[in-house]
C-alpha atoms as a PDB file:
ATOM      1  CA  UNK A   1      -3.476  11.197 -13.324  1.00  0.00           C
ATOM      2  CA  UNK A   2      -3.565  13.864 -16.242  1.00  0.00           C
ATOM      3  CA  UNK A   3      -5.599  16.479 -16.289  1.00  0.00           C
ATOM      4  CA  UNK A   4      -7.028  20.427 -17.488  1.00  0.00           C
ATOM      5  CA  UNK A   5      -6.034  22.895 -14.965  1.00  0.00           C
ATOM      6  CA  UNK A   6      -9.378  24.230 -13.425  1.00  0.00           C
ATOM      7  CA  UNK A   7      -9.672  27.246 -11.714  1.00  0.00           C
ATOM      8  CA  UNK A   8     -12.083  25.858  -9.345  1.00  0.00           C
ATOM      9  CA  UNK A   9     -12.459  26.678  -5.853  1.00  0.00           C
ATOM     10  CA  UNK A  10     -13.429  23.243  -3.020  1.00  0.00           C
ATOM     11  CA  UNK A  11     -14.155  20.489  -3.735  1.00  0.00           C
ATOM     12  CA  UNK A  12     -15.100  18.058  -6.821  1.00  0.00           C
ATOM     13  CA  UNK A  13     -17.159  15.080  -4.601  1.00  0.00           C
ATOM     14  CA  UNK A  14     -16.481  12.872  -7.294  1.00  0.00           C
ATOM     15  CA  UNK A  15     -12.773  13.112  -6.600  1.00  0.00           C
ATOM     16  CA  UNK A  16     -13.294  11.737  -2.935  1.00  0.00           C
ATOM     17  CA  UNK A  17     -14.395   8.519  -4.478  1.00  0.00           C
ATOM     18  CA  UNK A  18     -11.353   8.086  -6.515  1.00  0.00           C
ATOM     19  CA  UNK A  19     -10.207   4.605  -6.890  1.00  0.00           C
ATOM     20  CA  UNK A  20      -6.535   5.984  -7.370  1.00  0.00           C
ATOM     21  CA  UNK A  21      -6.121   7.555  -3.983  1.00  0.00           C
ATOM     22  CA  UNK A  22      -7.076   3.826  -2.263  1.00  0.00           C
ATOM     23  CA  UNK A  23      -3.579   2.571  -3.782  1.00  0.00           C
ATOM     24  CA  UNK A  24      -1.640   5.257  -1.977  1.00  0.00           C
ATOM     25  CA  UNK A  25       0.119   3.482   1.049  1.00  0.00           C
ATOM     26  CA  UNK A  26       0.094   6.088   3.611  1.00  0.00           C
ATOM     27  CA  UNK A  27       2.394   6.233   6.717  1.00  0.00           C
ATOM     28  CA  UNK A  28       1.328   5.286  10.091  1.00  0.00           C
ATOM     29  CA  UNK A  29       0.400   9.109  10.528  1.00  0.00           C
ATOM     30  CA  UNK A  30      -2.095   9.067   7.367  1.00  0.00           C
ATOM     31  CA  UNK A  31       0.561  11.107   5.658  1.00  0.00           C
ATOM     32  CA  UNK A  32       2.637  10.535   2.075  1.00  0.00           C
ATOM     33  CA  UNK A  33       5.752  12.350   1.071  1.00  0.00           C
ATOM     34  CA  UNK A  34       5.178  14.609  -2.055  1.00  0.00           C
ATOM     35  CA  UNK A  35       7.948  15.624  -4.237  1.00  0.00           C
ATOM     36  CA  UNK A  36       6.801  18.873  -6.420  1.00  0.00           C
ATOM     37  CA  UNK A  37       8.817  18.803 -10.010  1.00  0.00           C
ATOM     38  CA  UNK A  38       8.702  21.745 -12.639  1.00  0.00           C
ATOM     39  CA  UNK A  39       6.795  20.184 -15.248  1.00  0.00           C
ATOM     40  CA  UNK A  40       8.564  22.502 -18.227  1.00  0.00           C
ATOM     41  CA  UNK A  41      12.415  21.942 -17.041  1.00  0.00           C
ATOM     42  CA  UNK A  42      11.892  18.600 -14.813  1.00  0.00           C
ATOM     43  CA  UNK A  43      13.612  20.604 -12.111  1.00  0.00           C
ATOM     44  CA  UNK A  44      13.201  19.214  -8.258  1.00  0.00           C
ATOM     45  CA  UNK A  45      10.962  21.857  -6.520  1.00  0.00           C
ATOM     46  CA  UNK A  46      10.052  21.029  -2.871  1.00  0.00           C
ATOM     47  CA  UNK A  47       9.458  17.533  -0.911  1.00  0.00           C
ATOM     48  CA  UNK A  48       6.215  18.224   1.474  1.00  0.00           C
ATOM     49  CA  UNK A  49       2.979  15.812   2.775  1.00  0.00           C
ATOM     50  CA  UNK A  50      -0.217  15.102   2.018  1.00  0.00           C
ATOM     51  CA  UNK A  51      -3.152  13.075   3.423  1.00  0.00           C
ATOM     52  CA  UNK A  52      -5.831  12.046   1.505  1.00  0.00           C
ATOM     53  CA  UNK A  53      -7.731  15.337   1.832  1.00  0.00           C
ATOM     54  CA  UNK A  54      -4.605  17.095   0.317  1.00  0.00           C
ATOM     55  CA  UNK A  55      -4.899  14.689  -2.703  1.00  0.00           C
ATOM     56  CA  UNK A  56      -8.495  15.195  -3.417  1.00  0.00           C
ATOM     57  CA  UNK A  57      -7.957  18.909  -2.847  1.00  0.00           C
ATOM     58  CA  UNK A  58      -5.230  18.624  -5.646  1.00  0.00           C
ATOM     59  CA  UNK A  59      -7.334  16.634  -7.959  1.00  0.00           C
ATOM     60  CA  UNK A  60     -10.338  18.849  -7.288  1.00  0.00           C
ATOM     61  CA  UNK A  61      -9.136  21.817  -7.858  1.00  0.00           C
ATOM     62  CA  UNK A  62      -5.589  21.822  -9.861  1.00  0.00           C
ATOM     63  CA  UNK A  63      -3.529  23.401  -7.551  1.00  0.00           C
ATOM     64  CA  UNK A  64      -0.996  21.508  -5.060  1.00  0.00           C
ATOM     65  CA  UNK A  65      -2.505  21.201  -1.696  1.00  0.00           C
ATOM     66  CA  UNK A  66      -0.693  19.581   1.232  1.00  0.00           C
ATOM     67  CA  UNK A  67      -0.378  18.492   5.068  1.00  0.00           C
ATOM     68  CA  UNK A  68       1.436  21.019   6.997  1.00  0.00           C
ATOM     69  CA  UNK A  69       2.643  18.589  10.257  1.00  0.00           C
ATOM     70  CA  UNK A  70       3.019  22.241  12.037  1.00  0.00           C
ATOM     71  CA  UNK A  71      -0.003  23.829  12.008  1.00  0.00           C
ATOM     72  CA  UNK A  72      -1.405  20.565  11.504  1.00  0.00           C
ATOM     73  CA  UNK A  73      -3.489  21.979   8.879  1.00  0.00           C
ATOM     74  CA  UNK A  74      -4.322  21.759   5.177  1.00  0.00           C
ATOM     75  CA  UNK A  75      -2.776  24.373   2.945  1.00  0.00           C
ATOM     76  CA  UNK A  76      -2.714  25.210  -0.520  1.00  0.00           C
ATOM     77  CA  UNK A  77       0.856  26.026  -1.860  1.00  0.00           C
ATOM     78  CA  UNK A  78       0.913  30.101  -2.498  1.00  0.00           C
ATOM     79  CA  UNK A  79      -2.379  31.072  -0.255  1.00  0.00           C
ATOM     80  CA  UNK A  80      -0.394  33.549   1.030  1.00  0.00           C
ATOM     81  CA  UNK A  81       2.858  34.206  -0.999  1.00  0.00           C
ATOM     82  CA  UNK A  82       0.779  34.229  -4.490  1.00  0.00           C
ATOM     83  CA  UNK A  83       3.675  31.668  -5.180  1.00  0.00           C
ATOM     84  CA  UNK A  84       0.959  28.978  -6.600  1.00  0.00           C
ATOM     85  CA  UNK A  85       1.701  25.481  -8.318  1.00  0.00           C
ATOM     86  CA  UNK A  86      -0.822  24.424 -10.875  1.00  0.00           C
ATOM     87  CA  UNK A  87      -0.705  20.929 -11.538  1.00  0.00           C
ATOM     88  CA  UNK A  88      -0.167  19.226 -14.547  1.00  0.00           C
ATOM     89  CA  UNK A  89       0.054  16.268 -13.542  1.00  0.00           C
ATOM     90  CA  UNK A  90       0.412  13.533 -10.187  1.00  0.00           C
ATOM     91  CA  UNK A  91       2.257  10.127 -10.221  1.00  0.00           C
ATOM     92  CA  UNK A  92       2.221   7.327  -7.639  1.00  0.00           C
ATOM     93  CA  UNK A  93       5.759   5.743  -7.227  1.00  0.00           C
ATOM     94  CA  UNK A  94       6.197   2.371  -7.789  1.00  0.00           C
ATOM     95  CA  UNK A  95       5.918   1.388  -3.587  1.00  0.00           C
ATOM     96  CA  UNK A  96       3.074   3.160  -4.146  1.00  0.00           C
ATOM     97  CA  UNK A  97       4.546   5.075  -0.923  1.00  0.00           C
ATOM     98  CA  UNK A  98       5.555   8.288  -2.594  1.00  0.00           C
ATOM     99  CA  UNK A  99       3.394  10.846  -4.586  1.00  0.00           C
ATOM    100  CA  UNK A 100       5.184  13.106  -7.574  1.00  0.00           C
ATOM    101  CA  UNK A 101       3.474  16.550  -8.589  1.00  0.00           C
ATOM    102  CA  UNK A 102       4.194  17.678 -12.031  1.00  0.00           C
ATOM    103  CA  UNK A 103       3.589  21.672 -11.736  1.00  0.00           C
ATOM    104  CA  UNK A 104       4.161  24.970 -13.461  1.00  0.00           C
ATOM    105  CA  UNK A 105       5.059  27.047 -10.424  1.00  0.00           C
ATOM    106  CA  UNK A 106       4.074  30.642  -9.780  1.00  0.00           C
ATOM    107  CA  UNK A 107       7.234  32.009  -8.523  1.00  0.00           C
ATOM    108  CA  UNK A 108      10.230  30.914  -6.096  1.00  0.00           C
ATOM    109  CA  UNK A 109       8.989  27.786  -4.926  1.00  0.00           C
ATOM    110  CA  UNK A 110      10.693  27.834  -1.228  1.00  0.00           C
ATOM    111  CA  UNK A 111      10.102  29.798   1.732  1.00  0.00           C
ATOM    112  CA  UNK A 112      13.761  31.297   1.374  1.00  0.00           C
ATOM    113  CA  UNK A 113      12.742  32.869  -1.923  1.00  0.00           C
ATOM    114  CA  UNK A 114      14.648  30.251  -3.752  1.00  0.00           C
ATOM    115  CA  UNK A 115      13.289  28.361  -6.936  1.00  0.00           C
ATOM    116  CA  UNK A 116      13.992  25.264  -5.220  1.00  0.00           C
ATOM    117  CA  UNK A 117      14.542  24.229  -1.697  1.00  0.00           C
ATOM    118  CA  UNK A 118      17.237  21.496  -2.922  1.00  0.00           C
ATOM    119  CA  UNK A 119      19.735  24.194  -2.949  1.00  0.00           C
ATOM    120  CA  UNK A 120      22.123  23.098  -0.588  1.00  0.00           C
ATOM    121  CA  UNK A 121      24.549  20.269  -1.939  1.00  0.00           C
ATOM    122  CA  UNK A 122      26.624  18.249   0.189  1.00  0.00           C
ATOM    123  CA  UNK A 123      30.367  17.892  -0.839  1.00  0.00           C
ATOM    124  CA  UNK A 124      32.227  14.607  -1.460  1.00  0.00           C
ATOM    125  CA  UNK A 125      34.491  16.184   1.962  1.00  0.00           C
ATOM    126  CA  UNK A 126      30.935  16.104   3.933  1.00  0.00           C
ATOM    127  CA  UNK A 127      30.759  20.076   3.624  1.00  0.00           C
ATOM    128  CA  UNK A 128      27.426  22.076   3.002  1.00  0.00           C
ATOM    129  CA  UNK A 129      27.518  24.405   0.174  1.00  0.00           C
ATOM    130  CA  UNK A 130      24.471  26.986  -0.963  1.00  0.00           C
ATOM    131  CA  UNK A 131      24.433  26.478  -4.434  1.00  0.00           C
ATOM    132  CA  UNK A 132      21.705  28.478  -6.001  1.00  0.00           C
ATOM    133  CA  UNK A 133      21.008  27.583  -9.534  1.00  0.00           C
ATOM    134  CA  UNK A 134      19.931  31.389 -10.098  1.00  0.00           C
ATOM    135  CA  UNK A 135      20.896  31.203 -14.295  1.00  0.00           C
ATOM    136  CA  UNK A 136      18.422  27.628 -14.616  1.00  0.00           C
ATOM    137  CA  UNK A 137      15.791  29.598 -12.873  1.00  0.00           C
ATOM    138  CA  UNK A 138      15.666  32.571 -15.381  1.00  0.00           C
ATOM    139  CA  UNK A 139      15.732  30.534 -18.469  1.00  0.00           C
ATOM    140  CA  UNK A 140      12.988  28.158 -16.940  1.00  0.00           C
ATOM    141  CA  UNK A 141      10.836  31.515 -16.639  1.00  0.00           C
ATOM    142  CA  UNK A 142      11.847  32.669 -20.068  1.00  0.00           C
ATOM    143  CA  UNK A 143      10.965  29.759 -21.671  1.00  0.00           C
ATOM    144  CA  UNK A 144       7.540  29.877 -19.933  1.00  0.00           C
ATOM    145  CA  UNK A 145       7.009  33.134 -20.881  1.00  0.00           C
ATOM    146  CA  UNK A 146       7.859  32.007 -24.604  1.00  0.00           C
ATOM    147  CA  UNK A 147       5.198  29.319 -24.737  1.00  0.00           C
ATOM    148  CA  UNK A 148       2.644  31.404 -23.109  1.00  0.00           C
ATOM    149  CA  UNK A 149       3.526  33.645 -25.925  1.00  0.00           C
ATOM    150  CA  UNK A 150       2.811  30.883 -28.357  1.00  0.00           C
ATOM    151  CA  UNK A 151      -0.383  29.744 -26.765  1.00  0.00           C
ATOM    152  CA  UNK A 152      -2.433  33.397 -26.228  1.00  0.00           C
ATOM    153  CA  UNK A 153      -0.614  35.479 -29.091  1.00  0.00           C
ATOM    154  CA  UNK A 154      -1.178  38.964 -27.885  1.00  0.00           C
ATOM    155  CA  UNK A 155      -0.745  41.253 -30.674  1.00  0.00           C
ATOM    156  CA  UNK A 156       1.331  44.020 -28.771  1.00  0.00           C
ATOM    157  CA  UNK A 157       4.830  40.802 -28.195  1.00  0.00           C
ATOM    158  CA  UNK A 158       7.273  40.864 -30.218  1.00  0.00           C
ATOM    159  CA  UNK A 159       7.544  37.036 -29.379  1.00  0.00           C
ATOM    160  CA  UNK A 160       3.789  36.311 -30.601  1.00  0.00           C
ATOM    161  CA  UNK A 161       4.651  38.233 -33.840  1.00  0.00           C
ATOM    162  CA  UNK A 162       7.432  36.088 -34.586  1.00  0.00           C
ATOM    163  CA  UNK A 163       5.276  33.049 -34.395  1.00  0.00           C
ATOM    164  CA  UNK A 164       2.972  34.307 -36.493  1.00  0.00           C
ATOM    165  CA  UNK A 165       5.887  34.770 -39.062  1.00  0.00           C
ATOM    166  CA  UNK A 166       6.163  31.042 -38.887  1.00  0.00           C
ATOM    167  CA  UNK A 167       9.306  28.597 -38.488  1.00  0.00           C
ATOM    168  CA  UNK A 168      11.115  29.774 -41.411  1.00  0.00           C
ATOM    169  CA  UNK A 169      11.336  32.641 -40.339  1.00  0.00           C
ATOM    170  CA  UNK A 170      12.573  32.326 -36.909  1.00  0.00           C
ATOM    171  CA  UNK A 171      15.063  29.478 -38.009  1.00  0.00           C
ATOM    172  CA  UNK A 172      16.293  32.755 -40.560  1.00  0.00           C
ATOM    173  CA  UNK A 173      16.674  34.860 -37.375  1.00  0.00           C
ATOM    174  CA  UNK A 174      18.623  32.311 -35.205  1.00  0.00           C
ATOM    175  CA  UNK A 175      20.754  32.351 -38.177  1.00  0.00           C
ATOM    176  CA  UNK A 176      21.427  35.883 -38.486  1.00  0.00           C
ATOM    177  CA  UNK A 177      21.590  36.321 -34.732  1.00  0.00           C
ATOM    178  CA  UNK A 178      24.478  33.698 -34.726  1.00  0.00           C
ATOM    179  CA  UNK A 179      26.428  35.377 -37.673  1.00  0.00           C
ATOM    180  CA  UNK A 180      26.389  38.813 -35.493  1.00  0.00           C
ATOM    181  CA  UNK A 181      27.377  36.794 -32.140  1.00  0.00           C
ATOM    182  CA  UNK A 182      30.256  35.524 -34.083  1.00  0.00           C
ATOM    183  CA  UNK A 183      31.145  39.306 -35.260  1.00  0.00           C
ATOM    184  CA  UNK A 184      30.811  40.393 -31.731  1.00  0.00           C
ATOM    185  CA  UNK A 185      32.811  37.616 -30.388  1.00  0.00           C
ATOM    186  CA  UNK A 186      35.946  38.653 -33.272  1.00  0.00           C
ATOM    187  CA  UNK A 187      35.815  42.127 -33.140  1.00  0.00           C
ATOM    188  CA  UNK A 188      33.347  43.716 -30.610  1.00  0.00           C
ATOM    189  CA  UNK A 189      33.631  44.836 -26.812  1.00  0.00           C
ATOM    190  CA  UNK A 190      32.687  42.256 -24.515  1.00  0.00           C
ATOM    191  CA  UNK A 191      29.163  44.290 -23.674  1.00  0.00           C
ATOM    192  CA  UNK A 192      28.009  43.878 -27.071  1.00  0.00           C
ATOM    193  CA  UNK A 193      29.188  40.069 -27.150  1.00  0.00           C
ATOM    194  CA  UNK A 194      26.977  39.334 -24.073  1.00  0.00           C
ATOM    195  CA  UNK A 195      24.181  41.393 -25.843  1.00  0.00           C
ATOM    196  CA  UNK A 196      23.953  39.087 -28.667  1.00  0.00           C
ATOM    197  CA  UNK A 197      24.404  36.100 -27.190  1.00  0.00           C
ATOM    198  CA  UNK A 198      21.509  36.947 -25.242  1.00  0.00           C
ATOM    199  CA  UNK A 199      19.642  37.497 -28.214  1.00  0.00           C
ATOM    200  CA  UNK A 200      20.506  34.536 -30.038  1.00  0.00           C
ATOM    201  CA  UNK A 201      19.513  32.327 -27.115  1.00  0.00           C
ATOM    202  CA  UNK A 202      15.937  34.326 -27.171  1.00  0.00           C
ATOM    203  CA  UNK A 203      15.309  33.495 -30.278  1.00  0.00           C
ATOM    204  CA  UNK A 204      16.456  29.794 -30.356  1.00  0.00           C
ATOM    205  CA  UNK A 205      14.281  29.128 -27.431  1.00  0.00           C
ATOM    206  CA  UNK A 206      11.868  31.031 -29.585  1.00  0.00           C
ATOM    207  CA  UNK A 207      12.593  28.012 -32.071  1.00  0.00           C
ATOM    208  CA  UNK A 208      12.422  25.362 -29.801  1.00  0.00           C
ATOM    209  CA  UNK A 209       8.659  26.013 -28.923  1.00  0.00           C
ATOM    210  CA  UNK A 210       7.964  26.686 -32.665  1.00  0.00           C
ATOM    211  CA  UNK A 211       9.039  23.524 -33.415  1.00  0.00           C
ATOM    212  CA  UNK A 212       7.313  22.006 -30.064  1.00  0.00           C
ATOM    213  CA  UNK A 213      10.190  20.938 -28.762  1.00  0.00           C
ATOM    214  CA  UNK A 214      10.486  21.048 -24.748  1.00  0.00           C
ATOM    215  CA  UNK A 215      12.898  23.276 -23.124  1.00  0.00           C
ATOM    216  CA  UNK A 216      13.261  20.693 -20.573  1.00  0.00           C
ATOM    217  CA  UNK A 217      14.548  18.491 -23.472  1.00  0.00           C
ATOM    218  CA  UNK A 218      17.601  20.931 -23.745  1.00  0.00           C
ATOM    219  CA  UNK A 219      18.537  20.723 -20.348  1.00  0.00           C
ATOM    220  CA  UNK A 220      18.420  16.722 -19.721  1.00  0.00           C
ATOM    221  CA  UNK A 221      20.827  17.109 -22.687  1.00  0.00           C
ATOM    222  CA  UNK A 222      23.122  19.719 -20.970  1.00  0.00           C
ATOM    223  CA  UNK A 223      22.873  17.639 -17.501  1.00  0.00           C
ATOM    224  CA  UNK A 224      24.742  15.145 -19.648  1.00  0.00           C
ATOM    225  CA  UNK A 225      27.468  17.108 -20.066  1.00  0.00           C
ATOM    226  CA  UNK A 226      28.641  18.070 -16.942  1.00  0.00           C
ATOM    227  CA  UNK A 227      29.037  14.614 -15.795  1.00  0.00           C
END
């Protein structure tokens, strides 16, 4: 299910009845595993539960709500860290077993402070190894930041003016920010090299959204690389 993010507190009662949430094949407990996914980079958030309530409190109101088997209590992601997820969008697997939330998230997403709670890989040798993905999680942001840029336009960003400039424009300034990176990469300190690379990435993310292509787009393509 698709649908406008509402900033709406309780609950919608026409949610309860939804049709939808009678497919969902809940556990034994009344419970349904629920993996949270970054909706603008595809990243893996967080795996929690949900009963049904959780589910209609999600639909209801936009934000991710779950089953905490602790406190054996409802709770809404961020009530108390701020660190919200407004969802864009919720899937039912194909077991119908297993519930995906498509979010933008307000901050780290795990308790640790970490954008992700899958940050621990296991090694081919059966070793654990923190691997915090600390780079992805800054130009997720950025690129966020960018298209909320794009979408409210307030006159004070530089990023909103260069929108208004249109894509000519901004295809012009990757172009002259690449010609400098290359000077900086033959003949300048490494300071200044890092310095304009950092500007010519800006400003071809700046691209990307002009031209409405997804940042998440990028990285599937760079996950292909690395294998």
């Amino acid at each position: 299910m698709t649908f406008d993010n509402r900033a709406v507190s309780g609950y919608d009662s026409r949610v309860t009845d939804a049709p939808a949430l009678d497919a969902v094949r809940f556990d034994t407990a009344g419970l349904v595993p629920v993996v949270a996914q970054d909706a603008l980079s595809g990243n893996l958030l967080m795996l929690a539960w949900a009963d049904r309530a959780a589910l209609e409190a999600t639909l209801s109101t936009g934000h991710a709500h779950y089953w905490s088997r602790s406190r054996q209590a409802l709770w809404k992601k961020g009530e108390q860290s701020g660190h919200t997820q407004q969802v864009v969008e919720v899937r039912l697997d194909c077991d119908a077993d297993a519930i995906l939330y498509r979010v933008t998230q307000k901050g780290p997403a795990c308790h640790t402070e970490r954008p992700t709670c899958f940050f621990r890989r296991i090694t081919t040798d059966g070793q654990l190894v923190d691997e915090d993905d600390q780079g992805g999680h800054l130009l997720t942001r950025l690129a966020r930041m960018i298209a909320d840029r794009h979408a409210t336009r307030p006159p004070e960003s530089y990023t909103a003016t260069l929108f208004e400039r249109g894509l000519p424009k901004i295809a012009q300034k990757v172009g002259e920010e690449g010609v400098e990176t290359v000077i900086a990469a033959l003949s300048e300190s490494d300071e200044r090299l890092a310095s304009e690379s950092a500007d010519l990435l800006f400003h071809l993310m700046v691209l990307l959204q002009a031209r409405g292509v997804p940042f998440g787009a990028v990285l599937a393509e760079l996950s292909q690389r690395v294998r």
